[in-house]
N, C-alpha and C. Protein backbone atom coordinates (compact mmCIF):
# COMPACT_ATOMS: atom_id res chain seq x y z
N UNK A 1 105.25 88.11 23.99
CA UNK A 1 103.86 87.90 24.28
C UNK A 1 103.47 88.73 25.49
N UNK A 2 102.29 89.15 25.48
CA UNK A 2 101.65 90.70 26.70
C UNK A 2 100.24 90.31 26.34
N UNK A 3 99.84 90.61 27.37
CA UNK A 3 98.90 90.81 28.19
C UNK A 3 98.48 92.26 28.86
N UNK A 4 97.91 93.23 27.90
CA UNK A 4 97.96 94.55 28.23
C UNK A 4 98.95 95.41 28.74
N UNK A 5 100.15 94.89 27.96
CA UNK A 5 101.19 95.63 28.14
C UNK A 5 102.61 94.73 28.98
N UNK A 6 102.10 93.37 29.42
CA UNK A 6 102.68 92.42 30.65
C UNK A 6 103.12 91.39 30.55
N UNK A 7 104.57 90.92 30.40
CA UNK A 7 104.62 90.05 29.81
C UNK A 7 104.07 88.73 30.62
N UNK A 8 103.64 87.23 29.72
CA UNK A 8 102.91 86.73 29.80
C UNK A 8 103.86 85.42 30.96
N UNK A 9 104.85 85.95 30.79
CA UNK A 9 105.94 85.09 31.31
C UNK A 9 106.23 85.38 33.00
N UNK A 10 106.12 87.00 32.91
CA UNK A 10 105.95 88.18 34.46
C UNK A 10 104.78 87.08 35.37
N UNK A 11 103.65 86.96 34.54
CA UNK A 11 102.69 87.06 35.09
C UNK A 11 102.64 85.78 35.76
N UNK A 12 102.47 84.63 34.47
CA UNK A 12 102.97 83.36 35.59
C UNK A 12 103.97 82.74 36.57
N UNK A 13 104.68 83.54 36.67
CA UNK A 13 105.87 83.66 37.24
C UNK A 13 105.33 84.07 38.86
N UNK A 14 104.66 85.15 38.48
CA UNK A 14 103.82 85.68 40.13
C UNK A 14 103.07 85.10 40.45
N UNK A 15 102.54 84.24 39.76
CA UNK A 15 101.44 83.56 39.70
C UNK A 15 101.92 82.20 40.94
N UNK A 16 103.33 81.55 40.47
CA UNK A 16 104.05 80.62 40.35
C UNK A 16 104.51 81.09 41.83
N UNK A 17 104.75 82.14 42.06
CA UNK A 17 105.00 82.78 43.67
C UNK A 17 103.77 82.34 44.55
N UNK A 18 102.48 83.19 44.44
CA UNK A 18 102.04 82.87 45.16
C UNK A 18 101.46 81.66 45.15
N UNK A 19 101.53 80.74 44.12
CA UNK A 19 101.16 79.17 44.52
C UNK A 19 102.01 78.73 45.73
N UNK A 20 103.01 78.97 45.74
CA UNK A 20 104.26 78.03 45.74
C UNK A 20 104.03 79.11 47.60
N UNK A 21 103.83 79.95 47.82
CA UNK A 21 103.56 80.87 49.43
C UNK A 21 102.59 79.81 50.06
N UNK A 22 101.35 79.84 48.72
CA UNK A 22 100.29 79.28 49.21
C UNK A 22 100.36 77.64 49.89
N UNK A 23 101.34 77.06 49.00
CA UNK A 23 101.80 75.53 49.16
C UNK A 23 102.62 75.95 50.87
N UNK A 24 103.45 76.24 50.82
CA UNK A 24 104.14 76.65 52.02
C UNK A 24 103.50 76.87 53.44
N UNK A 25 102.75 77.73 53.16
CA UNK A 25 101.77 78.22 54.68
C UNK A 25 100.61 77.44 54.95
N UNK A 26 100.32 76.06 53.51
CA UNK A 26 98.87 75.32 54.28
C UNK A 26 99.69 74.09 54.76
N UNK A 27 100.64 73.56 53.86
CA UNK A 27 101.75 72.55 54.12
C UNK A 27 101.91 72.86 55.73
N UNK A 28 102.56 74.02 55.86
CA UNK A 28 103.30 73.97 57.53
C UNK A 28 101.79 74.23 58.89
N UNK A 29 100.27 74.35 58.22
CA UNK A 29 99.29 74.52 58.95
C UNK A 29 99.29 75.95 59.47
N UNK A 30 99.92 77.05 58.90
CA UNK A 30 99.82 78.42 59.23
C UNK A 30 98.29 78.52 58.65
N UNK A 31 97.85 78.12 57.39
CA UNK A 31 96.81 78.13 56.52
C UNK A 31 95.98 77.03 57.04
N UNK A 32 94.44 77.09 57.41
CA UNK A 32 93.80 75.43 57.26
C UNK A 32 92.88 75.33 56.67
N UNK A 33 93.32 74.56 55.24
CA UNK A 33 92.63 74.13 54.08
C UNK A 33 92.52 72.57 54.01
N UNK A 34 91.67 72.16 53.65
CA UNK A 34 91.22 70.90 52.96
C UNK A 34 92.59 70.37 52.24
N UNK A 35 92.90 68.81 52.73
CA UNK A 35 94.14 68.45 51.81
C UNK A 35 93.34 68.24 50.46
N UNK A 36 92.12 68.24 50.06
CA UNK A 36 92.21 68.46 48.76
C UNK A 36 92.33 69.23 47.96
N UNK A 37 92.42 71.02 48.59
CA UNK A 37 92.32 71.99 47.96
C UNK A 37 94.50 72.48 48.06
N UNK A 38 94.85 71.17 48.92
CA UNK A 38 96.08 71.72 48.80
C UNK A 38 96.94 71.25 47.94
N UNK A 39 96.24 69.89 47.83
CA UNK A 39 96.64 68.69 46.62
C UNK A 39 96.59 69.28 45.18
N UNK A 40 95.04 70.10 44.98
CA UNK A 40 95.19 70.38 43.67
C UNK A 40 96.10 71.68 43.29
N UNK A 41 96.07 72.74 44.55
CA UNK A 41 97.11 73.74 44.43
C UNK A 41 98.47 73.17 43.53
N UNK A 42 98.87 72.15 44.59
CA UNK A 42 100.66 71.40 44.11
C UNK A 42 100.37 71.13 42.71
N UNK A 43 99.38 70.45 42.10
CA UNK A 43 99.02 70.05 40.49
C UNK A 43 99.20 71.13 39.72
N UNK A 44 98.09 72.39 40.27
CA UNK A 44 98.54 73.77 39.43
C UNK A 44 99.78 74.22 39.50
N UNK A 45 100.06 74.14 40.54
CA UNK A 45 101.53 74.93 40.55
C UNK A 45 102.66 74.49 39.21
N UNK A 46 102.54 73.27 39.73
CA UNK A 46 103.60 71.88 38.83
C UNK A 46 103.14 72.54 37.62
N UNK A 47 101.80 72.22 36.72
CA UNK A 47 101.31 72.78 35.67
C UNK A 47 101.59 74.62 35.23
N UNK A 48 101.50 75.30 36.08
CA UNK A 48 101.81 76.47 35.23
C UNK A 48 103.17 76.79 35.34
N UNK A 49 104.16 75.82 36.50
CA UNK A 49 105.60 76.23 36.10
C UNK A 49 106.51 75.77 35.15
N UNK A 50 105.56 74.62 34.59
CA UNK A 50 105.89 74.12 33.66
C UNK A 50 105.65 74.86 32.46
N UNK A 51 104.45 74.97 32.30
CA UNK A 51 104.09 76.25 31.06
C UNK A 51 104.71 77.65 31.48
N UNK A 52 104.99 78.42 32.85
CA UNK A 52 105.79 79.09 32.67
C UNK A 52 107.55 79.06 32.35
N UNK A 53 108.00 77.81 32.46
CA UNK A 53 109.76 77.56 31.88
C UNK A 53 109.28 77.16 30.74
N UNK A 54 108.52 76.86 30.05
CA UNK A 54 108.62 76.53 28.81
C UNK A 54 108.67 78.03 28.23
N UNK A 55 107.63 78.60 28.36
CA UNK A 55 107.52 80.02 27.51
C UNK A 55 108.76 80.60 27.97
N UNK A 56 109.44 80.86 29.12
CA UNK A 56 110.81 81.58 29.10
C UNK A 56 112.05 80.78 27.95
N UNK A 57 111.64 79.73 28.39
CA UNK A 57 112.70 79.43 27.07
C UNK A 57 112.69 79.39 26.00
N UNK A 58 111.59 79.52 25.91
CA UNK A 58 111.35 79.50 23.99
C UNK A 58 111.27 81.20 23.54
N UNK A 59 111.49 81.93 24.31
CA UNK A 59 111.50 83.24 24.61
C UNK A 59 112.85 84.13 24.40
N UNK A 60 113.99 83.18 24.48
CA UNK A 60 115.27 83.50 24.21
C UNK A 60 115.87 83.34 22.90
């Protein structure tokens, strides 16, 4: 599966990076965001790393 050439798996995967930076630097207050915008970050994150290990494995 691609995405103009990309696989679809690459992408959430980077995706899955910078959530997971983003979780990191508002968590430790380097970042200052709203705990609700950090709350729902952790939800997405959880959610597309989930849909991203699923598609890697069903991928093999």
């Amino acid at each position: 599966m691609n995405i103009g050439g990309v696989s679809i798996i690459l992408i959430l995967g980077l995706v899955n990076m910078a959530l997971l930076v983003f979780q990191l630097l508002s968590g430790l207050r380097v970042l200052r965001v709203p705990i609700v915008i950090h709350r729902r970050a952790g939800i997405l994150l959880v959610v597309i790393a989930i849909l991203h290990a699923s598609l890697a494995f069903m991928a093999r």
